[in-house]
Protein backbone atom coordinates (compact mmCIF):
# COMPACT_ATOMS: atom_id res chain seq x y z
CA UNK A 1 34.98 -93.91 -8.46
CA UNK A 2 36.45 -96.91 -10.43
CA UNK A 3 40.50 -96.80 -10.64
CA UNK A 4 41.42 -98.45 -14.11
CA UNK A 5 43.93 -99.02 -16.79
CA UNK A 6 43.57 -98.72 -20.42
CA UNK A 7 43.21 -101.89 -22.89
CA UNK A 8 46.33 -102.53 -25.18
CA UNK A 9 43.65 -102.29 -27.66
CA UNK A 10 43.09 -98.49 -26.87
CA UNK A 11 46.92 -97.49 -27.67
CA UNK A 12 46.04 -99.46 -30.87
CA UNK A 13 43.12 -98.36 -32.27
CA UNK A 14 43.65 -94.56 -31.07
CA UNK A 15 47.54 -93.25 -32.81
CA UNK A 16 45.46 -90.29 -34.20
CA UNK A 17 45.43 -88.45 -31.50
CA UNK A 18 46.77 -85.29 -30.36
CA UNK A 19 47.97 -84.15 -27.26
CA UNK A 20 47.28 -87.70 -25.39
CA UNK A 21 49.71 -88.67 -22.87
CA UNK A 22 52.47 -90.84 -24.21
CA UNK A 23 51.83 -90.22 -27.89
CA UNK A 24 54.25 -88.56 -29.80
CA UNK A 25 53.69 -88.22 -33.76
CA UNK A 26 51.20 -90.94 -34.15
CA UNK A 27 53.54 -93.31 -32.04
CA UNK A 28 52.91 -94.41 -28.31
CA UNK A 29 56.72 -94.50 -26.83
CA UNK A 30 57.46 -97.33 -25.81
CA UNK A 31 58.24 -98.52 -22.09
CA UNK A 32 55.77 -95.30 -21.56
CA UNK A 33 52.15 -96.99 -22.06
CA UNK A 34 53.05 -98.33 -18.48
CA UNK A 35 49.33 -99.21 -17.56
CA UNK A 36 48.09 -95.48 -18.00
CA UNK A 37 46.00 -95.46 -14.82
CA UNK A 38 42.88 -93.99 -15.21
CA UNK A 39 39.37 -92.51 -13.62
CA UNK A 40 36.22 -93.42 -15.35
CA UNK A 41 33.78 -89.85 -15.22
CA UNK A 42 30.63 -90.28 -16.96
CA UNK A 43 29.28 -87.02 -18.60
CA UNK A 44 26.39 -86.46 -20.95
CA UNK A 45 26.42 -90.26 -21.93
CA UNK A 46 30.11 -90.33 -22.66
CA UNK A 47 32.69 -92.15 -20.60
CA UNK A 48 35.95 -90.73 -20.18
CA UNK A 49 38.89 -91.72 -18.81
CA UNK A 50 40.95 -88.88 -16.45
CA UNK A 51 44.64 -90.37 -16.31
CA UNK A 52 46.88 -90.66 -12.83
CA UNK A 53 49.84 -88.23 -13.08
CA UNK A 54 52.57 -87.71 -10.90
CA UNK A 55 53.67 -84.77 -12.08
CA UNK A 56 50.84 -82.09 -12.68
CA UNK A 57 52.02 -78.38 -13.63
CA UNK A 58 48.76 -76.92 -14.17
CA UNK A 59 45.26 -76.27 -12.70
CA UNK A 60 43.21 -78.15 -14.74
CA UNK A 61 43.52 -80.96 -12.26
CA UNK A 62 42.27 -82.63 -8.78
CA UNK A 63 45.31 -82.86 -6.87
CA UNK A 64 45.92 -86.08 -4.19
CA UNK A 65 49.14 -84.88 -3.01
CA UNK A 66 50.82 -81.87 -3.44
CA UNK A 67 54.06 -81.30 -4.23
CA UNK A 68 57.38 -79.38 -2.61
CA UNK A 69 59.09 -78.76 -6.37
CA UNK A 70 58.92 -75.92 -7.66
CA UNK A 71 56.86 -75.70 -10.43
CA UNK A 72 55.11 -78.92 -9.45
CA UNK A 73 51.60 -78.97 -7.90
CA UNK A 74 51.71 -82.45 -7.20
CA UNK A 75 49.99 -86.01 -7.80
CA UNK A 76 46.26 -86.31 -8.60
CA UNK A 77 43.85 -86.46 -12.04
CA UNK A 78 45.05 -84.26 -14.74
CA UNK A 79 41.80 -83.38 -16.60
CA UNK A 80 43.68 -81.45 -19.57
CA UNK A 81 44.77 -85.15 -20.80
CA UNK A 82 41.35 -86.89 -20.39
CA UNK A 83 40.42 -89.46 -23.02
CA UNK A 84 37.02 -90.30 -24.51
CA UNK A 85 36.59 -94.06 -23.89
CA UNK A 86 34.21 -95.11 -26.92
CA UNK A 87 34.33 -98.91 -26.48
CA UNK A 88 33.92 -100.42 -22.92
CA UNK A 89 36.96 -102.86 -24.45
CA UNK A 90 39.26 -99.44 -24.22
CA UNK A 91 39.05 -100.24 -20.15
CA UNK A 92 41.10 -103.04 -19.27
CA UNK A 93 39.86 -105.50 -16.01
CA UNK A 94 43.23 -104.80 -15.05
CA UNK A 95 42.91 -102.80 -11.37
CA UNK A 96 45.49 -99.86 -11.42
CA UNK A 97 47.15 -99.49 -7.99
CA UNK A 98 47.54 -96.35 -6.07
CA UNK A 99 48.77 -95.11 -2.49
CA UNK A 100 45.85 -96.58 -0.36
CA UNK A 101 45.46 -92.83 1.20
CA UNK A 102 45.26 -91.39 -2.62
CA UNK A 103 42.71 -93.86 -3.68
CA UNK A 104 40.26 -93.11 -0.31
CA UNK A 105 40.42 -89.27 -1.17
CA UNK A 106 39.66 -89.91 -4.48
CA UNK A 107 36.46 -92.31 -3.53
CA UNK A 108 35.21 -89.36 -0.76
CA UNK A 109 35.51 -86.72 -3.53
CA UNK A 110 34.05 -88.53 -6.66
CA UNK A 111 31.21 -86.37 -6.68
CA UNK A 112 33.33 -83.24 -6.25
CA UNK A 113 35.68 -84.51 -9.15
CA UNK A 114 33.07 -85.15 -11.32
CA UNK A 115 31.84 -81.45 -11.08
CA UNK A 116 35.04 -80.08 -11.32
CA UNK A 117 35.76 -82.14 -14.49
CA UNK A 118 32.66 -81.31 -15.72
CA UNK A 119 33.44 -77.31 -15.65
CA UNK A 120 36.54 -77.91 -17.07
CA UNK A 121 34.61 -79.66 -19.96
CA UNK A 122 32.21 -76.95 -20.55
CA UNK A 123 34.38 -73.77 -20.44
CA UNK A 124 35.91 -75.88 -23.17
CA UNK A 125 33.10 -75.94 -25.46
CA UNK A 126 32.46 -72.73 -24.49
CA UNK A 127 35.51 -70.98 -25.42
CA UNK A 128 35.53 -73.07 -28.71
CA UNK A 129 32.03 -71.77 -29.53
CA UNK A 130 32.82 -68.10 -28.14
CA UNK A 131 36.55 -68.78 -30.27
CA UNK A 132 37.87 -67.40 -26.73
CA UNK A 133 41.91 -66.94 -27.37
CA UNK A 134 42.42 -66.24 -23.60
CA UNK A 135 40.96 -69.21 -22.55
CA UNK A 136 41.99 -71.69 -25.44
CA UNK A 137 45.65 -70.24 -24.99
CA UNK A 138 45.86 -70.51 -21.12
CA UNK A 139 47.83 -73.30 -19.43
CA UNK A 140 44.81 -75.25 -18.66
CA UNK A 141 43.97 -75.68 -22.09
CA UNK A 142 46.46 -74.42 -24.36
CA UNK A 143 47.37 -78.82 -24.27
CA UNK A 144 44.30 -80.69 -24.11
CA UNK A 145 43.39 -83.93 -25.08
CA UNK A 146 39.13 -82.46 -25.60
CA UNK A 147 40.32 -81.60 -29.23
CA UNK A 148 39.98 -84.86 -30.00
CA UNK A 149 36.45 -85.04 -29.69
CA UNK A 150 34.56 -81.53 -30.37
CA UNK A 151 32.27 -84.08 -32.54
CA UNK A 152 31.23 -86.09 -29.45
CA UNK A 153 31.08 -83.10 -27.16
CA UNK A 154 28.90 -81.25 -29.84
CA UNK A 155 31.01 -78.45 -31.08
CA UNK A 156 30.54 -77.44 -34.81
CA UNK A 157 33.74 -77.83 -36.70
C-alpha cells in the first residue's frame, strides 16, 4: 500500500471540486494543503487517492488509532474524502510520513482496505442509481468527495 502526497499541480488543476478536503469555495486555504497524505487504491482502472486524517467522525473510514474524544473515532483513511487521481503527475514522489506502527497496519490490511473502500464505492453508485435518500443523506455520505466523479464511476447524470 503506497503512502503518498499530492502534486502542487493537483490543488491547481482541481478548484472545482466539492466537498474535497481543504477546499472551500473554489479556494484551497492556505497553510492547509500541508502535504495531504494520501493512499493510492486502484479500482475498476481508476486510481484514487484515500487521504490521512486525524480526526475522523464517521464510519466511512479504516481507522489506525482510535480515539478517547468524544465524538472522535480516531486516526486512519477517511474514504468519504477520497479523490480520483486522473494524471499519475497528481501523486507527488514526495513520501508522506506516518507513525511507523500506523503505516505497518496499514501495509498488513491493504487488501482488507481495498475491499472496504471498494463497498463504500459501490453502495455509492448504488444509492445514486436507486436515488436512495437514506443512504445519500447518512453521515457516511451525506459529504463525499465521489460526487465529483459519477462520470468516471459510471453513473448517468
Amino acid at each position: 500500500m503506497l503512502l503518498k502526497k499530492l502534486d502542487q499541480s493537483f490543488y491547481d488543476e482541481n478548484t472545482h471540486l466539492k466537498e474535497a478536503l481543504d477546499l472551500k469555495d473554489g479556494v484551497w486555504i492556505k497553510g492547509k494543503t500541508r502535504g495531504y497524505g494520501i493512499v493510492l487504491i486502484e479500482l475498476n482502472e481508476l486510481t484514487f487517492g484515500v487521504p490521512v486524517r486525524s480526526h475522523i467522525r464517521h464510519k466511512a473510514s479504516y481507522i489506525t488509532e482510535r480515539s478517547s474524544q468524544p465524538g472522535i473515532l480516531g486516526k486512519g483513511l477517511d474514504y468519504s474524502k477520497a479523490l480520483l487521481l486522473t494524471k499519475p503527475d497528481y501523486i507527488s514522489s514526495m513520501p508522506f510520513k506516518i507513525d511507523t506502527r500506523q503505516h505497518e497496519l496499514l501495509k498488513d490490511k491493504a487488501i482488507f482496505v481495498s475491499k472496504s473502500f471498494e463497498k463504500y464505492v459501490t453502495k455509492y453508485v448504488q444509492a445514486i442509481r436507486k436515488a436512495d435518500s437514506n443512504v445519500l443523506t447518512s453521515n457516511e455520505y451525506r459529504y463525499t468527495a465521489l460526487q465529483n466523479y459519477h462520470i468516471e464511476l459510471g453513473i448517468e447524470v
